[in-house]
Structure formats: C-alpha cells, structure tokens
C-alpha atoms as a PDB file:
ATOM      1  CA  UNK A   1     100.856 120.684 115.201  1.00  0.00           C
ATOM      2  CA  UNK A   2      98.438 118.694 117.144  1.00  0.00           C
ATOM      3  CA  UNK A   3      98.387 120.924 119.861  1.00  0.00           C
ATOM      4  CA  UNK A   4      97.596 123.593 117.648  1.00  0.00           C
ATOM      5  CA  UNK A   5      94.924 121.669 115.514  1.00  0.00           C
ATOM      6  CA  UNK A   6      93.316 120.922 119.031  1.00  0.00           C
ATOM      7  CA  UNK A   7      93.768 124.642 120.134  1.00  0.00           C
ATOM      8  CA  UNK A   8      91.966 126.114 117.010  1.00  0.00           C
ATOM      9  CA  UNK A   9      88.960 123.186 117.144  1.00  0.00           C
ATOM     10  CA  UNK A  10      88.451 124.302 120.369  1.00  0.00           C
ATOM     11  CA  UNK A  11      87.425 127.521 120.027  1.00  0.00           C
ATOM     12  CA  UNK A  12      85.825 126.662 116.428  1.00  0.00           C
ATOM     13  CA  UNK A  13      83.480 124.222 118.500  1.00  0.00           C
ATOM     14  CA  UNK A  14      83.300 125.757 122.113  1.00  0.00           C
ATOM     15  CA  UNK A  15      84.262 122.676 123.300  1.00  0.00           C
ATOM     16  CA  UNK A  16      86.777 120.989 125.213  1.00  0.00           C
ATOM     17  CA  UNK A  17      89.548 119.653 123.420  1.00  0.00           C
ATOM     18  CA  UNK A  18      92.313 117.371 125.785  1.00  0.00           C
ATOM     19  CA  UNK A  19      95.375 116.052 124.216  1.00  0.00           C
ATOM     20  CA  UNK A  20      96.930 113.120 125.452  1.00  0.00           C
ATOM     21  CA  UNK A  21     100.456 111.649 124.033  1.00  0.00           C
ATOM     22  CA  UNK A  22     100.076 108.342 123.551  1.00  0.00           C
ATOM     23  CA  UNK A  23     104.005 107.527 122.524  1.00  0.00           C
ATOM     24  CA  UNK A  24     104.728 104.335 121.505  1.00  0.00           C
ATOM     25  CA  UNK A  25     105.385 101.817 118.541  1.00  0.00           C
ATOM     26  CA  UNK A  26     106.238 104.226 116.288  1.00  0.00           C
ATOM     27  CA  UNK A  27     102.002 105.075 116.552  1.00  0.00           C
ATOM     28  CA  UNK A  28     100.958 101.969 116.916  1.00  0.00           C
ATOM     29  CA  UNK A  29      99.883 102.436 120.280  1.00  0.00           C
ATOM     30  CA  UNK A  30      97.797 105.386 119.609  1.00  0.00           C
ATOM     31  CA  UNK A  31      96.060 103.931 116.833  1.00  0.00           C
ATOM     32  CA  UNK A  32      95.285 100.155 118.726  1.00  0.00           C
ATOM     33  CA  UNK A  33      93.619 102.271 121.129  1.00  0.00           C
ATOM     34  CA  UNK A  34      91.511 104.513 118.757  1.00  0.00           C
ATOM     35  CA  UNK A  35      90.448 101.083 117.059  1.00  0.00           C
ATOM     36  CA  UNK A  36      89.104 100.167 120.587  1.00  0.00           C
ATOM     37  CA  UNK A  37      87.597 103.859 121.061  1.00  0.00           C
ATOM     38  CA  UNK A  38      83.841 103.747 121.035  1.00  0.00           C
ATOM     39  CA  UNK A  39      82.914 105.318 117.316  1.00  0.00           C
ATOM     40  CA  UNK A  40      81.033 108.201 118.627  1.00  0.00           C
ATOM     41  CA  UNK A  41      83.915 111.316 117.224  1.00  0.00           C
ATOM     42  CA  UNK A  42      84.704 112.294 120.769  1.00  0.00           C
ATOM     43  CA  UNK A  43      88.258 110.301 120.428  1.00  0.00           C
ATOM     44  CA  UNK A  44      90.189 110.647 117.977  1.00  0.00           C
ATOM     45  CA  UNK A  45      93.523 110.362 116.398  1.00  0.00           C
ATOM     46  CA  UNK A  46      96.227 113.344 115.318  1.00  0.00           C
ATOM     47  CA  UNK A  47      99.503 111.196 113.990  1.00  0.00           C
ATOM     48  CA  UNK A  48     101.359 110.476 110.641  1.00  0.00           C
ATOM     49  CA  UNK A  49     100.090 107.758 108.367  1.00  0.00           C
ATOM     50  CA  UNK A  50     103.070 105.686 109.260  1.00  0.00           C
ATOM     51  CA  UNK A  51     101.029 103.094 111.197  1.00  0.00           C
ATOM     52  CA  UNK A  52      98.403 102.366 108.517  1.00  0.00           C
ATOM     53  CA  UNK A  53     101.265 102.575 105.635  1.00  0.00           C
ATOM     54  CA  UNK A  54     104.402 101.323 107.160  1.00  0.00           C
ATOM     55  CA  UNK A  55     103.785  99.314 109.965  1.00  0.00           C
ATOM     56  CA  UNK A  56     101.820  96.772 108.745  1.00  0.00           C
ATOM     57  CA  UNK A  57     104.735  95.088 107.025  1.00  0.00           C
ATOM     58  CA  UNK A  58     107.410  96.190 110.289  1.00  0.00           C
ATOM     59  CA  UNK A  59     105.542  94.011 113.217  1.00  0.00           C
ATOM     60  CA  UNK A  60     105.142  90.516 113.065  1.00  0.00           C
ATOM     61  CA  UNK A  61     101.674  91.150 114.355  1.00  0.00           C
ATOM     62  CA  UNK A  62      99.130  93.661 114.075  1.00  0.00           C
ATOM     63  CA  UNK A  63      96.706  95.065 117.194  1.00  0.00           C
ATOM     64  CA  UNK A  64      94.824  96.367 114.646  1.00  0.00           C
ATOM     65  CA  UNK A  65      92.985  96.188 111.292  1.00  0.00           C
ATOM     66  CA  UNK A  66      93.530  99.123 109.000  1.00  0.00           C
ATOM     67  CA  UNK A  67      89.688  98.609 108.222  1.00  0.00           C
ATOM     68  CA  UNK A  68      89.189  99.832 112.083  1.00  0.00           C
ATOM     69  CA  UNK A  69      90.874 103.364 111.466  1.00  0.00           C
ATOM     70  CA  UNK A  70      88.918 106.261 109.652  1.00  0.00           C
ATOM     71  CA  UNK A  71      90.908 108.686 107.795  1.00  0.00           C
ATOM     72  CA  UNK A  72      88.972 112.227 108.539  1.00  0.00           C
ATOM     73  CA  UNK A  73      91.429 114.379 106.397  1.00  0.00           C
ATOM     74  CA  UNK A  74      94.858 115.127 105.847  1.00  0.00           C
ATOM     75  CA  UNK A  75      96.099 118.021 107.633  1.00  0.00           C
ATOM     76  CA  UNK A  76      99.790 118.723 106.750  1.00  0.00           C
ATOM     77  CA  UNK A  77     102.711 117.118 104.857  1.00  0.00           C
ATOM     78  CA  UNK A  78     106.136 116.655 106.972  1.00  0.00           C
ATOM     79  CA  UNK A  79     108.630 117.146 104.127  1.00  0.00           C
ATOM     80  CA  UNK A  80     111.953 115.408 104.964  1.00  0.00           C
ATOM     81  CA  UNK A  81     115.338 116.365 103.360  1.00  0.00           C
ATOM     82  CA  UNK A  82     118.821 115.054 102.462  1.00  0.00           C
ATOM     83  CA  UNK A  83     121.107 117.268 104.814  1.00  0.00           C
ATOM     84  CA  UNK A  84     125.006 117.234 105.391  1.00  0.00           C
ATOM     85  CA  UNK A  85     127.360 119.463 107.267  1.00  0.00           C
ATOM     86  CA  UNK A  86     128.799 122.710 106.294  1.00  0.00           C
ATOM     87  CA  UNK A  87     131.830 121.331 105.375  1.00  0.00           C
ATOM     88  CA  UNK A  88     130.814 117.992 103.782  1.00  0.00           C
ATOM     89  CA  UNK A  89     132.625 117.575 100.347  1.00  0.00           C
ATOM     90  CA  UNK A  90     129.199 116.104  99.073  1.00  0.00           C
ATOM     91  CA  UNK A  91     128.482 119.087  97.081  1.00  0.00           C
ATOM     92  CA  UNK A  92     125.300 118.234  95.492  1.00  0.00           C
ATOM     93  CA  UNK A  93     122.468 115.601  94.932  1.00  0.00           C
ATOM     94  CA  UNK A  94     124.037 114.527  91.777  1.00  0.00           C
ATOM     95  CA  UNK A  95     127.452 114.345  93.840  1.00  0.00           C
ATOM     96  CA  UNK A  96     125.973 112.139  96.350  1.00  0.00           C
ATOM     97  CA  UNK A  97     124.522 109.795  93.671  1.00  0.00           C
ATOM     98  CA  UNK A  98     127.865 109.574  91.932  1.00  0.00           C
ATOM     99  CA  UNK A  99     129.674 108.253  95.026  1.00  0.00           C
ATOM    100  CA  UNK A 100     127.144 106.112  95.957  1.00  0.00           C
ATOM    101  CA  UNK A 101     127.622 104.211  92.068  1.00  0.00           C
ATOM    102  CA  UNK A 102     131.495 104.274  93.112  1.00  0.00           C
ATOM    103  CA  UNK A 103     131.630 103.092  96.062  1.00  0.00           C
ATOM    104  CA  UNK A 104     128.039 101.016  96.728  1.00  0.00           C
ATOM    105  CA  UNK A 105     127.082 100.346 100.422  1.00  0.00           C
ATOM    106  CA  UNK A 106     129.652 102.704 101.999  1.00  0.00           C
ATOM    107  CA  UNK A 107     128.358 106.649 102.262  1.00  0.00           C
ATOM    108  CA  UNK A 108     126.514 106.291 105.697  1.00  0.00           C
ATOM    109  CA  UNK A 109     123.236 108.096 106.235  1.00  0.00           C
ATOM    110  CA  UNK A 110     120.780 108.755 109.714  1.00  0.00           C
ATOM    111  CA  UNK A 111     117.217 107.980 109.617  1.00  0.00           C
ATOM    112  CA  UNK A 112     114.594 108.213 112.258  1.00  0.00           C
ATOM    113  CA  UNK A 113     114.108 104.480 112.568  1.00  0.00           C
ATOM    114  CA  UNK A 114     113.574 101.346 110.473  1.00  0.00           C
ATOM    115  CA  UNK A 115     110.774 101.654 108.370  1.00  0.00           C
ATOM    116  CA  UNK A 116     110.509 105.570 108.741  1.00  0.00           C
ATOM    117  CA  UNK A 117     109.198 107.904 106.349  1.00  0.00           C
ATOM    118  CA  UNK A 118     112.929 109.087 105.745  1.00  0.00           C
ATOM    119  CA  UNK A 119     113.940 105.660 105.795  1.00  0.00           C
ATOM    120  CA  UNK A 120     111.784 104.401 103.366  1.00  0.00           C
ATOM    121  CA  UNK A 121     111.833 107.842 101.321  1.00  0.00           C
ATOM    122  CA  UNK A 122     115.672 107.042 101.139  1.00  0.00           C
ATOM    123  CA  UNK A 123     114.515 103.394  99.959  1.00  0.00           C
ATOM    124  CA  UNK A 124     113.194 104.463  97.309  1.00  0.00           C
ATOM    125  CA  UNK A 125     115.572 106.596  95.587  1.00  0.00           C
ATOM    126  CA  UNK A 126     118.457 103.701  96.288  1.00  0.00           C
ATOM    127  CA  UNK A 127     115.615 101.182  94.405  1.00  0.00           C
ATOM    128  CA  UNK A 128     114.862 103.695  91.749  1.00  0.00           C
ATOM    129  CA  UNK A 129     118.346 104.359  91.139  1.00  0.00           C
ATOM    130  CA  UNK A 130     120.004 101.039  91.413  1.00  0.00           C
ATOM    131  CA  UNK A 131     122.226 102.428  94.573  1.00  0.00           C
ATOM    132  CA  UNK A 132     123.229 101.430  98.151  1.00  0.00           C
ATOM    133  CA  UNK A 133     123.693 103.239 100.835  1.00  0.00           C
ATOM    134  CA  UNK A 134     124.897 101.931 104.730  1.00  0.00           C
ATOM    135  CA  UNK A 135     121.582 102.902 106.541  1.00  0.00           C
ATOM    136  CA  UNK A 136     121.567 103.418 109.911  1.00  0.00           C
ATOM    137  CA  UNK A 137     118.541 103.421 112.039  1.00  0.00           C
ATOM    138  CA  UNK A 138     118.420 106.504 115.091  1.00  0.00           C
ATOM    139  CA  UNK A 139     115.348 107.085 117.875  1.00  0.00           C
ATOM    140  CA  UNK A 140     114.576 110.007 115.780  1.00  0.00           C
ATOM    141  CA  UNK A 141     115.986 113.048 114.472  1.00  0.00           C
ATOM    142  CA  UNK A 142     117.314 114.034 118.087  1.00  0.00           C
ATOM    143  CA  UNK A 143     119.473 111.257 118.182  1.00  0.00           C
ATOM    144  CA  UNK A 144     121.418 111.908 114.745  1.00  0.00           C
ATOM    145  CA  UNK A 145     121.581 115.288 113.837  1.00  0.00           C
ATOM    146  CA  UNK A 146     124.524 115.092 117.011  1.00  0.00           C
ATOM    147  CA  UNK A 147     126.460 112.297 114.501  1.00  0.00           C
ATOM    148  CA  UNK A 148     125.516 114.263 111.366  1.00  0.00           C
ATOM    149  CA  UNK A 149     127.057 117.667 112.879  1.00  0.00           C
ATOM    150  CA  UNK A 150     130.164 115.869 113.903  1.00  0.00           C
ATOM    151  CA  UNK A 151     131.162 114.066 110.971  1.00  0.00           C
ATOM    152  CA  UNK A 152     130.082 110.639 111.585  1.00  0.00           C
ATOM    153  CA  UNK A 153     127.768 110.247 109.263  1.00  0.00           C
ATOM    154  CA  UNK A 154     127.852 111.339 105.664  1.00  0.00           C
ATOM    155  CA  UNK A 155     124.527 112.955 105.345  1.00  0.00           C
ATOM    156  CA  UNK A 156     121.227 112.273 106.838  1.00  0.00           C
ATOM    157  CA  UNK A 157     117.461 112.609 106.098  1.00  0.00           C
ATOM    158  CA  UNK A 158     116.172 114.341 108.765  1.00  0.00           C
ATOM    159  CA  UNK A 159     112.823 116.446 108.754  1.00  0.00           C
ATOM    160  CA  UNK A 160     113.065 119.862 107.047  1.00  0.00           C
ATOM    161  CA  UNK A 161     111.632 121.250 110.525  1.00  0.00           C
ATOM    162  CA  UNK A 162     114.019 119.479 112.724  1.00  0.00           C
ATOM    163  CA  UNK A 163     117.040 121.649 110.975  1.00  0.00           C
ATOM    164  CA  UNK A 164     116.562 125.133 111.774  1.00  0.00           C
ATOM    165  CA  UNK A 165     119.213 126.699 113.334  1.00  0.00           C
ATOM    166  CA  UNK A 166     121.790 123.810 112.826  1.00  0.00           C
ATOM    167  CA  UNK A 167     123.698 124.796 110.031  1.00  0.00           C
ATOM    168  CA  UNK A 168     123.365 122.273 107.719  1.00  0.00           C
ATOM    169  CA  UNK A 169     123.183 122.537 104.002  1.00  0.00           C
ATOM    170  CA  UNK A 170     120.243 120.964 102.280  1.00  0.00           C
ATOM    171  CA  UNK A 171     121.070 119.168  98.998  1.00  0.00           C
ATOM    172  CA  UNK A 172     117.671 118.199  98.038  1.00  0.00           C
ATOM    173  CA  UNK A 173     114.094 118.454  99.474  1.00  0.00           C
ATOM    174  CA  UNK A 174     112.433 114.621  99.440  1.00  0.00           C
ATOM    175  CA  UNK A 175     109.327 115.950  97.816  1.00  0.00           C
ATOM    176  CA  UNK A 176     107.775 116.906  94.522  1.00  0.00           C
ATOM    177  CA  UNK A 177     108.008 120.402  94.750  1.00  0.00           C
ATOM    178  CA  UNK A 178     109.841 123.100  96.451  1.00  0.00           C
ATOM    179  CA  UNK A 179     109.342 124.172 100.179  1.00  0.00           C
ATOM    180  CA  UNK A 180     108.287 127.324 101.084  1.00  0.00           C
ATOM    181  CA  UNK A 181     110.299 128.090 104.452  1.00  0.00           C
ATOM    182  CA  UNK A 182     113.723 126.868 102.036  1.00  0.00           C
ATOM    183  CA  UNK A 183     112.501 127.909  98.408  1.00  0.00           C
ATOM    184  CA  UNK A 184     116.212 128.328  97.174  1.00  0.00           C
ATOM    185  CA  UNK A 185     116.607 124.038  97.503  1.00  0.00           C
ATOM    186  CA  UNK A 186     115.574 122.237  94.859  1.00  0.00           C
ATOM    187  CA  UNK A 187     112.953 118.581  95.422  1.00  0.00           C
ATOM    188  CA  UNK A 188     113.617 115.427  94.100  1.00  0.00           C
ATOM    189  CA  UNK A 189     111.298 115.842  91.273  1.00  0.00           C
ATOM    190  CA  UNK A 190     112.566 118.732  89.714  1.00  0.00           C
ATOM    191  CA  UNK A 191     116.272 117.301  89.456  1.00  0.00           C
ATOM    192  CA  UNK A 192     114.632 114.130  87.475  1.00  0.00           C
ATOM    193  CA  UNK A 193     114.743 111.319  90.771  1.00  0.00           C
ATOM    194  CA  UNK A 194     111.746 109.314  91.599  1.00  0.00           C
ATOM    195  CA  UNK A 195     109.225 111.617  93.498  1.00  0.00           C
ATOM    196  CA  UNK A 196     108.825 110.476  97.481  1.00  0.00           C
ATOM    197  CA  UNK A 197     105.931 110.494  99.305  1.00  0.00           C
ATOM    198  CA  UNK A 198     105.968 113.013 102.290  1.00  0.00           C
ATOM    199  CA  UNK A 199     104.588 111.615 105.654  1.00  0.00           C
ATOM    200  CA  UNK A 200     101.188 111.941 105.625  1.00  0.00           C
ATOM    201  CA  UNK A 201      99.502 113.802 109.261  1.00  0.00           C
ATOM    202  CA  UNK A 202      96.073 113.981 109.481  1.00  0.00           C
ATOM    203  CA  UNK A 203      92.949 113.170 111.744  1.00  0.00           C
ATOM    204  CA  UNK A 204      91.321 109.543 112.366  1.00  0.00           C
ATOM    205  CA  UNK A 205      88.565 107.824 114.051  1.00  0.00           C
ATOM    206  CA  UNK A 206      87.656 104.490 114.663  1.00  0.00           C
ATOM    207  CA  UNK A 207      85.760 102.842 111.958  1.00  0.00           C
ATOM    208  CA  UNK A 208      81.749 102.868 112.580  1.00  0.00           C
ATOM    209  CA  UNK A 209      81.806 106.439 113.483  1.00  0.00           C
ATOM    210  CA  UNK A 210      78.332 107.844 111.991  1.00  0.00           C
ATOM    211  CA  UNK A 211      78.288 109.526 108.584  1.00  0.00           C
ATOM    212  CA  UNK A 212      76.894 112.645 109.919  1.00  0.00           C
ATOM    213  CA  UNK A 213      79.763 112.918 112.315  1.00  0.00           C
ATOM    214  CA  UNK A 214      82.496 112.171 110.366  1.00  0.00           C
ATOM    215  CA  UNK A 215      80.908 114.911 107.921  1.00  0.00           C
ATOM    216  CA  UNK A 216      81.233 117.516 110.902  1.00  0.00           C
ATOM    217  CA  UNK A 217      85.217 116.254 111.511  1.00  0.00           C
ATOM    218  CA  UNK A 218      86.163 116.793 108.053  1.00  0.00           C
ATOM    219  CA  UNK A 219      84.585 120.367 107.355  1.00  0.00           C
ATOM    220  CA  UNK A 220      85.926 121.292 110.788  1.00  0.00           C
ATOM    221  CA  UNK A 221      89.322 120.678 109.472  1.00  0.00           C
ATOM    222  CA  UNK A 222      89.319 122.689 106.500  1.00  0.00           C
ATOM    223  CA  UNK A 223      88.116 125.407 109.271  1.00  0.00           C
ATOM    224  CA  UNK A 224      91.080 124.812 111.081  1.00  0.00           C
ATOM    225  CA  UNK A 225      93.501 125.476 108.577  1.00  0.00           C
ATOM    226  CA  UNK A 226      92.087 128.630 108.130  1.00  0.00           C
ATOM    227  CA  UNK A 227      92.622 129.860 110.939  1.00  0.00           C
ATOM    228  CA  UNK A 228      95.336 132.461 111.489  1.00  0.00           C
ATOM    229  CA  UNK A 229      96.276 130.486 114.345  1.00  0.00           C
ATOM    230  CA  UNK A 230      96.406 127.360 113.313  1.00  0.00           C
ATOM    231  CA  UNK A 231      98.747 128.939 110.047  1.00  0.00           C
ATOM    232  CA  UNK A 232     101.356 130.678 112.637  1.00  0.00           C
ATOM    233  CA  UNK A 233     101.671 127.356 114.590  1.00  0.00           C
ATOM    234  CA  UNK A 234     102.745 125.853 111.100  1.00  0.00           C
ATOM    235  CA  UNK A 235     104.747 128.404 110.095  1.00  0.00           C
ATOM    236  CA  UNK A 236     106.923 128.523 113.219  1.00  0.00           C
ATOM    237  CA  UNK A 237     107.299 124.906 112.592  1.00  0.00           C
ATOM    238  CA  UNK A 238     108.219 124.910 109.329  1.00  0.00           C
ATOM    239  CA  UNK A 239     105.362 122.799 107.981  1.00  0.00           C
ATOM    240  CA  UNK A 240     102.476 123.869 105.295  1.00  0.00           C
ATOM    241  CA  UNK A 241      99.018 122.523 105.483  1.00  0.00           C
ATOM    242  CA  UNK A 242      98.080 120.792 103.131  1.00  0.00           C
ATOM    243  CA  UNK A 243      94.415 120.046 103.440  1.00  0.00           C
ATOM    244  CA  UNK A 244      92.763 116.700 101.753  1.00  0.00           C
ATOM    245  CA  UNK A 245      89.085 115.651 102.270  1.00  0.00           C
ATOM    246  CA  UNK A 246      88.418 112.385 103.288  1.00  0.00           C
ATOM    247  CA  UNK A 247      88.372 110.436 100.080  1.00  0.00           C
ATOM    248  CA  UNK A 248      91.417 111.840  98.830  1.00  0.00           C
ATOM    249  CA  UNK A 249      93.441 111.101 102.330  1.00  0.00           C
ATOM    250  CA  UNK A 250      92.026 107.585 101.857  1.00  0.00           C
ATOM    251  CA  UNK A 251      93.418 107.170  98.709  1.00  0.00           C
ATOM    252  CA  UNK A 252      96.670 108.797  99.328  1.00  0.00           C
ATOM    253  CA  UNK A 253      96.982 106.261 102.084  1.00  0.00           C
ATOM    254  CA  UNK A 254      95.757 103.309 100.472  1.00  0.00           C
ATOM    255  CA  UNK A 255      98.367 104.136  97.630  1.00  0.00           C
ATOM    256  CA  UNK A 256     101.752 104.189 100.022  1.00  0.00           C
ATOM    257  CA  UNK A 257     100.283 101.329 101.385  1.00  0.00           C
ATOM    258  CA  UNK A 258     100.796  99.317  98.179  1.00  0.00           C
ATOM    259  CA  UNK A 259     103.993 101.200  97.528  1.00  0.00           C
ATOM    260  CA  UNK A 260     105.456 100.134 100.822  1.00  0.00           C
ATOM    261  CA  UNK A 261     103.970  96.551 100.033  1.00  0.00           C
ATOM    262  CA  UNK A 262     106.437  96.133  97.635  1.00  0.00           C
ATOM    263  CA  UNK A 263     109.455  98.061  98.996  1.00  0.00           C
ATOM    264  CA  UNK A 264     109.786  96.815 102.145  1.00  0.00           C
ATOM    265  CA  UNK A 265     110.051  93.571 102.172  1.00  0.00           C
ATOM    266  CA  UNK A 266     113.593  94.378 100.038  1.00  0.00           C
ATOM    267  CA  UNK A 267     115.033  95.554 102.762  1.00  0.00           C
ATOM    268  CA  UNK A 268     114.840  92.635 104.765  1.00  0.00           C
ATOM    269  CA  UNK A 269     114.672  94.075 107.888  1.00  0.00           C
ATOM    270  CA  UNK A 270     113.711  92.683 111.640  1.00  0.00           C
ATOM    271  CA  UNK A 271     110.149  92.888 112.184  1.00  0.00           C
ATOM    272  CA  UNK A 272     109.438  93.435 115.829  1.00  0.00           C
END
C-alpha cells in the first residue's frame, strides 16, 4: 500500500518518490528516524499507528517522543479477523465465546506479536467479556497461518488480507462494520461485542514541519485515494481507504493511545 501511495504521489507531484523499508521494532525504527528527519516534508513516514499507540507501553524505553511525529492523514484501515480451519468444530463467534467461559485459558489463538493490533484487538474482547484465551505471540501472520491450517492452534486473528486463498472460514470481522471484499461475515459490532479498533496506516512527518507544507501532504492524500490506481492497489489487497484529515487521524490516535494505556499493562507482558 505504500508502494502504491508513493506510486500515485509521484505522478500527482512530478516528483521523485523513493521508498525505503526501514523494518524493525515493530516500526519503531522507522519512526526514531523520521523524529530525527529534518522537518522540511521531503521524508516522511507510511506505517501503522502501532508505534505511537502500542509501543509506548511495550519498550522499556522510548527513542522517541510521540510529540516528534506528525500525523498527515490516515490512509487505510487494516481490518483483522477471527479465522479457523475448514474443519474447526468452532462453529461461530458465539461458539467460540461459549468455550472460552467453559474452559478459561485453554482455546489457543495466533497473533502477529505481543502488543499487536490483533493481539490487543483480541485483548479487548477477552477484557470486555470477562474471558481467557492461551495467546500466543508469532513474527507475523506468515509464521501462524502454517499452525492455524494444521490444527495447532484453535483459531487465529490474522489480517483479513493475509487470508485469501487459504481456506479458512471467518467467524467474525474485528471491526465495526462489515468488509467489503467478505460482505457475507458479520463484525464484532453487529453481533453485540465491544467494537475494536482497526490498525490505523497513514502518513507522518517529523514534528516542526511548516504549516504550509503539511497543508500540501494532507490534500495530496485525499488526491491519492482517488486515484484509480491507488483504488486497484487496495483492492487487490483487500484493504479500503479510508481517508481522515489530519485532525481527525490525530484524534483517532490520541484515543487508542489512552485505550491501550489502560489495557496493556493487564497483560503483563515483557517489555523489551
């Protein structure tokens, strides 16, 4: 999606647009470097929210200030899903919830990593619900859709575009309304369970980046998603973009951050 969003600025701007990976920390290493970019809009940042909302409570200490990141806009929402096999006798949503009261702590489920979106999406519903699942941590979606498809795990909550093609059914979309590419599954919200945020991708720059600038970014992105190409890209990936100005991505942000505030520190888990 980056690629794309870089592809379609491009030609919007008849400039030169190069995309470097910068893996690493779950984002963290992307975004300690943008806070060290000069603030001038010619680096930038195309990632999840994850290290402004989650990380801060994962890492024992922080490159970065979340006052040194600029949220531009919000470009699309990765919608994540609770998936099992074919064959899985969890038939439903409400099945899976009524195990999980009989037996507490022993349905197993894959996540992308502690402190994930999915992970933490999962969370939620457990809190919410006054369940317990065994949660078990993978190096992304890669890793566990293999366990999920051979019956080692009970379900998982993998990303609705990391399915395709794997034939898995999908009990419940972790979102507040239906997907498009799978309109026939219901979300969370419409079967009555605590709604879950999606993870949040947009565009960032460091803080101090002129008004005027950041201005330019932001109406540049809503010109992206209109592109055809930039809507094909998303298609064939399953995603739908979901365009928010800046103000609104800020405040989206700044309200997982105080959800996650509270959640995470529940789970009691490692910081690194």
């Amino acid at each position: 999606m980056g690629r794309a969003f870089a592809r379609e600025a491009a030609q919007l701007t008849g400039q030169s647009w190069a995309v470097v990976n910068r893996d690493g920390g779950a984002g963290v290493i992307g975004f300690t470097a943008l806070s060290r970019a000069p603030a001038d809009g010619h680096t930038l940042v195309f990632s999840p929210a994850s290290p402004l909302t989650n990380a801060p409570f994962l890492m024992k200490a922080m490159p970065y200030r979340n006052e040194q990141i600029e949220p531009v806009c919000q470009v699309f929402e990765n919608v994540f899903t609770i998936a099992v096999r074919q064959d899985s006798p969890i038939k439903s949503m409400q099945d899976l919830v009524a195990r999980a009261k009989a037996a507490p702590g022993t349905l197993s489920y894959g996540h992308a990593g502690n402190g994930s979106v999915p992970h933490l999406g999962v969370a939620a519903v457990e809190k919410a619900l006054g369940i317990e699942f065994n949660a078990i941590p993978f190096r992304g979606d890669g890793a566990l859709l293999p366990q999920l498809m051979g019956g080692q795990l009970d379900f998982a909550a993998p990303a609705l575009s990391s399915i395709k093609g794997k034939g898995l059914r999908v009990l419940v979309v972790l979102s507040e309304k239906r997907h498009p590419s799978m309109p026939e599954v219901a979300s969370l919200s419409e079967l009555g369970y605590p709604a879950v945020i999606p993870g949040l991708n947009g565009l960032y720059a460091p803080a101090g980046t002129p008004a005027d600038t950041l201005a330019k970014l932001q109406s540049l992105c809503q010109k992206v998603l209109e592109t055809e190409g930039f809507k094909q890209t998303a298609q064939t990936l399953q995603q739908v973009p979901a365009y928010l100005n800046a103000e609104q991505f800020k405040a989206r942000i700044q309200s997982t951050y105080r959800l996650h505030s509270d959640l995470v520190p529940r789970l009691n888990l490692e910081k690194n």
